[in-house]
PDB file of N, CA and C in Angstrom:
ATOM      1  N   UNK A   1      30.168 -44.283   3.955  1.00  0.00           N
ATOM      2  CA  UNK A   1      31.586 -44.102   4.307  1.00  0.00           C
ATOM      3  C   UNK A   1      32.179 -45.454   4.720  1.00  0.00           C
ATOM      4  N   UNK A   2      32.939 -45.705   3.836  1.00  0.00           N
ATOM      5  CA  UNK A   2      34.251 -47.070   4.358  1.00  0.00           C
ATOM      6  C   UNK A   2      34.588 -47.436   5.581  1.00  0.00           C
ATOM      7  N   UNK A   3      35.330 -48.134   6.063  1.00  0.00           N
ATOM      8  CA  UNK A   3      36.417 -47.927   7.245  1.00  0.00           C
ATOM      9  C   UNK A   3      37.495 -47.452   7.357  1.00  0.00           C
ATOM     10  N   UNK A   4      37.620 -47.729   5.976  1.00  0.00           N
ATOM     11  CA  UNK A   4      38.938 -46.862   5.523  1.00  0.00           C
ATOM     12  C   UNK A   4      38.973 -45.677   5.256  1.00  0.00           C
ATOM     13  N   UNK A   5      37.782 -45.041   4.527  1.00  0.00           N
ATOM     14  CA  UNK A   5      38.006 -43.532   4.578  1.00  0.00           C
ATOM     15  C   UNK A   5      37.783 -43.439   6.158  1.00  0.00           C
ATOM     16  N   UNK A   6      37.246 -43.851   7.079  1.00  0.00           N
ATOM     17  CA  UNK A   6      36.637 -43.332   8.311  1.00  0.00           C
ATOM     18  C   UNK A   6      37.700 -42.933   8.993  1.00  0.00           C
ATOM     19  N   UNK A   7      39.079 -43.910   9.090  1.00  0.00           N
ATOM     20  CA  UNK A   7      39.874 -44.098   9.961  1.00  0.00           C
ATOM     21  C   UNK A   7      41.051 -43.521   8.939  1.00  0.00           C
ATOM     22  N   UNK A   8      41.235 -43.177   7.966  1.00  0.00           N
ATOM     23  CA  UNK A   8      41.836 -41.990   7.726  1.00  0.00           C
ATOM     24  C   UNK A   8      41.783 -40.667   8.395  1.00  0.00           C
ATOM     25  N   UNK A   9      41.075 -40.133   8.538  1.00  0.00           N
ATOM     26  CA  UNK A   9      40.591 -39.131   8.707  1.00  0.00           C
ATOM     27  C   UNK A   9      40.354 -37.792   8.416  1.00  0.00           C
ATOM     28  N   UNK A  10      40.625 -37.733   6.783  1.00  0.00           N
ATOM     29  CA  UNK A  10      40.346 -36.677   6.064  1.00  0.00           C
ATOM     30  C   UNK A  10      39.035 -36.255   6.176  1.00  0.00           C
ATOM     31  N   UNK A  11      37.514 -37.122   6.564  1.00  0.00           N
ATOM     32  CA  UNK A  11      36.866 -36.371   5.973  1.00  0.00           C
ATOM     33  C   UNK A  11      35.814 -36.571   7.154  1.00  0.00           C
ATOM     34  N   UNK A  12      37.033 -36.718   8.452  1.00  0.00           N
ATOM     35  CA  UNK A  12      36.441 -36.657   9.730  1.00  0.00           C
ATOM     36  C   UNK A  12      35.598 -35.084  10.397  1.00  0.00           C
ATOM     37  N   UNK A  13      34.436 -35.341  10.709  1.00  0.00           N
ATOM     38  CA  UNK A  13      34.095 -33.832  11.618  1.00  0.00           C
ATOM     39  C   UNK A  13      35.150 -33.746  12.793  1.00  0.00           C
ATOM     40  N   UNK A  14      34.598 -33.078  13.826  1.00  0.00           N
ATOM     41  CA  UNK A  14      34.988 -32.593  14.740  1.00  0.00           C
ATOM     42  C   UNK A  14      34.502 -33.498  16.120  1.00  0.00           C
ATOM     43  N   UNK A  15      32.970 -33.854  15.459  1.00  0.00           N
ATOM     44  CA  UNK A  15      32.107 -34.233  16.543  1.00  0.00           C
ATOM     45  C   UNK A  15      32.362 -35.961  16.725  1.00  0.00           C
ATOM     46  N   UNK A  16      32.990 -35.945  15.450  1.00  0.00           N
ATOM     47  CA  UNK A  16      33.209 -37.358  15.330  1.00  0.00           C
ATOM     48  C   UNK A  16      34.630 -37.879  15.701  1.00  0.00           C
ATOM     49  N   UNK A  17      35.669 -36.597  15.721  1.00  0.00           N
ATOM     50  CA  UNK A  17      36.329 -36.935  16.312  1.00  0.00           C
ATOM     51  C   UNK A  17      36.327 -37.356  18.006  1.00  0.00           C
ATOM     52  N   UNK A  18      35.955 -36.340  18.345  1.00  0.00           N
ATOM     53  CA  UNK A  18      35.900 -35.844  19.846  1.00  0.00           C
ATOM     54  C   UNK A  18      34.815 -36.979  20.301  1.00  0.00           C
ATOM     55  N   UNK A  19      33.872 -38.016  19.488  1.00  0.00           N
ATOM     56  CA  UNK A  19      33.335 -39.645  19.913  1.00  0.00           C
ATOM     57  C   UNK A  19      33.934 -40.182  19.988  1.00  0.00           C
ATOM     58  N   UNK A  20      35.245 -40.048  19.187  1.00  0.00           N
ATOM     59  CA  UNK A  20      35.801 -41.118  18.887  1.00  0.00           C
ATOM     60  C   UNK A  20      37.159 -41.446  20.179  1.00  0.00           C
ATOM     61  N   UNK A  21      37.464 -39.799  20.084  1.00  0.00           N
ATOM     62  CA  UNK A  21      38.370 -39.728  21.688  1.00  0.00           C
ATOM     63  C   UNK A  21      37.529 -40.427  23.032  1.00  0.00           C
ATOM     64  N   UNK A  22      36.556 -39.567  23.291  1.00  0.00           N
ATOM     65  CA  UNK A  22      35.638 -40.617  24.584  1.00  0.00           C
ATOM     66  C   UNK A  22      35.559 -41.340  24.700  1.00  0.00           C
ATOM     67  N   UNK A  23      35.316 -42.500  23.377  1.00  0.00           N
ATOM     68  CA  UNK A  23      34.989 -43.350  23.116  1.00  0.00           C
ATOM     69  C   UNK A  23      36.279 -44.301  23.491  1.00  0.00           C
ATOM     70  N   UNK A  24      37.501 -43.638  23.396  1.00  0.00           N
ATOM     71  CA  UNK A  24      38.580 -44.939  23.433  1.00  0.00           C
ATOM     72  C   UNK A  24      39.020 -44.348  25.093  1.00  0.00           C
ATOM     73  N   UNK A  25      38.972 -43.074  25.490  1.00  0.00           N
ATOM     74  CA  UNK A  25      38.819 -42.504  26.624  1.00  0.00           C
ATOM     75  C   UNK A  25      38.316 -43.617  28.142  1.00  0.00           C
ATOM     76  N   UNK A  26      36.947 -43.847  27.941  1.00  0.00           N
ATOM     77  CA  UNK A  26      35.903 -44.436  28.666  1.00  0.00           C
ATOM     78  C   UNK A  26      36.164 -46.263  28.013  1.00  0.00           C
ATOM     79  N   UNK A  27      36.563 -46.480  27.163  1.00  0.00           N
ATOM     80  CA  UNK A  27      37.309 -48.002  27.073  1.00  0.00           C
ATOM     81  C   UNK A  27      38.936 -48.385  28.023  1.00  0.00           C
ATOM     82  N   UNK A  28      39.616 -46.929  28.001  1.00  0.00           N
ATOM     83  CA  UNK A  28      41.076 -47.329  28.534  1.00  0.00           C
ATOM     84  C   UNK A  28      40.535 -47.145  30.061  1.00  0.00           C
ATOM     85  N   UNK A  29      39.641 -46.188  30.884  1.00  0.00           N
ATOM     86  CA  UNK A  29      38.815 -46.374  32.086  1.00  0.00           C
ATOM     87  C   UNK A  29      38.792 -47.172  32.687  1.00  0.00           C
ATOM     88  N   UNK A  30      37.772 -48.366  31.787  1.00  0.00           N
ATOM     89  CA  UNK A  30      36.752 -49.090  32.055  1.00  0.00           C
ATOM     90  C   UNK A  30      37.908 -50.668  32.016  1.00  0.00           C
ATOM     91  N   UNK A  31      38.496 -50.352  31.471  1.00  0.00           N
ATOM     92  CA  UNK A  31      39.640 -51.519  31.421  1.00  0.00           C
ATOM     93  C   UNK A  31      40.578 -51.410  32.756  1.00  0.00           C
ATOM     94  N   UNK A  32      40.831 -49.896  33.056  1.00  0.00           N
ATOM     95  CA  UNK A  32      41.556 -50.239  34.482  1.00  0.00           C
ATOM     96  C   UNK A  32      40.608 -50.092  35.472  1.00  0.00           C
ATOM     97  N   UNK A  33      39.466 -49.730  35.860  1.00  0.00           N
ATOM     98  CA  UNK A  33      38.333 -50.169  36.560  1.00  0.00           C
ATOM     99  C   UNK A  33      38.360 -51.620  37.082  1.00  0.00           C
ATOM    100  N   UNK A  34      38.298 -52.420  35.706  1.00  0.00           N
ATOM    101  CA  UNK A  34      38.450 -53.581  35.914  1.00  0.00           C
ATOM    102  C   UNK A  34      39.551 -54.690  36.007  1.00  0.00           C
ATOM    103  N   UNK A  35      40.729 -53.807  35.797  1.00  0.00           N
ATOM    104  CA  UNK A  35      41.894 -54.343  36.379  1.00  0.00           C
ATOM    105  C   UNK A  35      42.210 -54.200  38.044  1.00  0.00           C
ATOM    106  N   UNK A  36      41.242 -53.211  38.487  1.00  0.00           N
ATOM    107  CA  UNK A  36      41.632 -53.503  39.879  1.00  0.00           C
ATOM    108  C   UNK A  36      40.962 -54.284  40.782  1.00  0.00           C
ATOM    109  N   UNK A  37      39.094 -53.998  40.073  1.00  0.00           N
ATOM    110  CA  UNK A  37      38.515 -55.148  40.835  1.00  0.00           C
ATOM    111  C   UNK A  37      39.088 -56.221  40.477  1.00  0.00           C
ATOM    112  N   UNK A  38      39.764 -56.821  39.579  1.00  0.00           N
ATOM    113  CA  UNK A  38      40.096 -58.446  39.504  1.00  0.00           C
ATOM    114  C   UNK A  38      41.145 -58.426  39.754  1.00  0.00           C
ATOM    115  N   UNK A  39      42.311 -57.283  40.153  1.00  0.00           N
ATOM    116  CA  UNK A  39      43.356 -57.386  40.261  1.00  0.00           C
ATOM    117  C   UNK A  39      43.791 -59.080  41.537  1.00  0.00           C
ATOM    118  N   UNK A  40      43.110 -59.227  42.732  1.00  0.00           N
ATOM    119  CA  UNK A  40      43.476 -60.155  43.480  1.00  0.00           C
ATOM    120  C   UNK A  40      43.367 -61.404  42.911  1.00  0.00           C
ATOM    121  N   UNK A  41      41.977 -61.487  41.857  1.00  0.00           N
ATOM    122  CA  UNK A  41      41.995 -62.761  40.992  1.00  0.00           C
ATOM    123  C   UNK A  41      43.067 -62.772  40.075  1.00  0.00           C
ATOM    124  N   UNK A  42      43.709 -61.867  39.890  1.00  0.00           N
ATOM    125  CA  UNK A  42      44.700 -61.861  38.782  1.00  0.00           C
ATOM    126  C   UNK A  42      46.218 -62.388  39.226  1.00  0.00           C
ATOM    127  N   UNK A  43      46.120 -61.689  40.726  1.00  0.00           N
ATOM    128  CA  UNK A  43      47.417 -62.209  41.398  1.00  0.00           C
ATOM    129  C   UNK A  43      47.022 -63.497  41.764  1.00  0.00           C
ATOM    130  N   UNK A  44      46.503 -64.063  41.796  1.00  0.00           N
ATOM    131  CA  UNK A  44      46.091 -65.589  42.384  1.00  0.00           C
ATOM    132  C   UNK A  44      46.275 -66.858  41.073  1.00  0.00           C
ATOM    133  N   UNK A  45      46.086 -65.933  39.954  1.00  0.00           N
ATOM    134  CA  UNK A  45      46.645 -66.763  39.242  1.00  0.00           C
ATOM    135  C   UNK A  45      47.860 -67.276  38.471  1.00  0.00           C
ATOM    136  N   UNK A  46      48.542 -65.869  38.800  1.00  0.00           N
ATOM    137  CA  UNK A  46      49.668 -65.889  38.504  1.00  0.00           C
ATOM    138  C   UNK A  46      50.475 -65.805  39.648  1.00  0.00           C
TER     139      UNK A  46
END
């Protein structure tokens, strides 16, 4: 399977969807997780 058929998603399962949700789920998290621990380094630099 392509990337392109992948990210179409015609000939997506279910299971692969629902990875694919968690998956960006537990990335948007993990990104503000770490926007707050660095948040003071962040204000310090700007």
């Amino acid at each position: 399977m392509d990337m392109d058929e992948f990210l179409e998603g015609e000939s997506l399962t279910g299971q692969q969807a629902i990875l694919i949700f968690f998956a960006f789920l537990l990335l948007v998290i993990l990104a503000g997780i770490l926007l707050v621990i660095f948040s003071d380094t962040f204000q310090a630099i700007v």
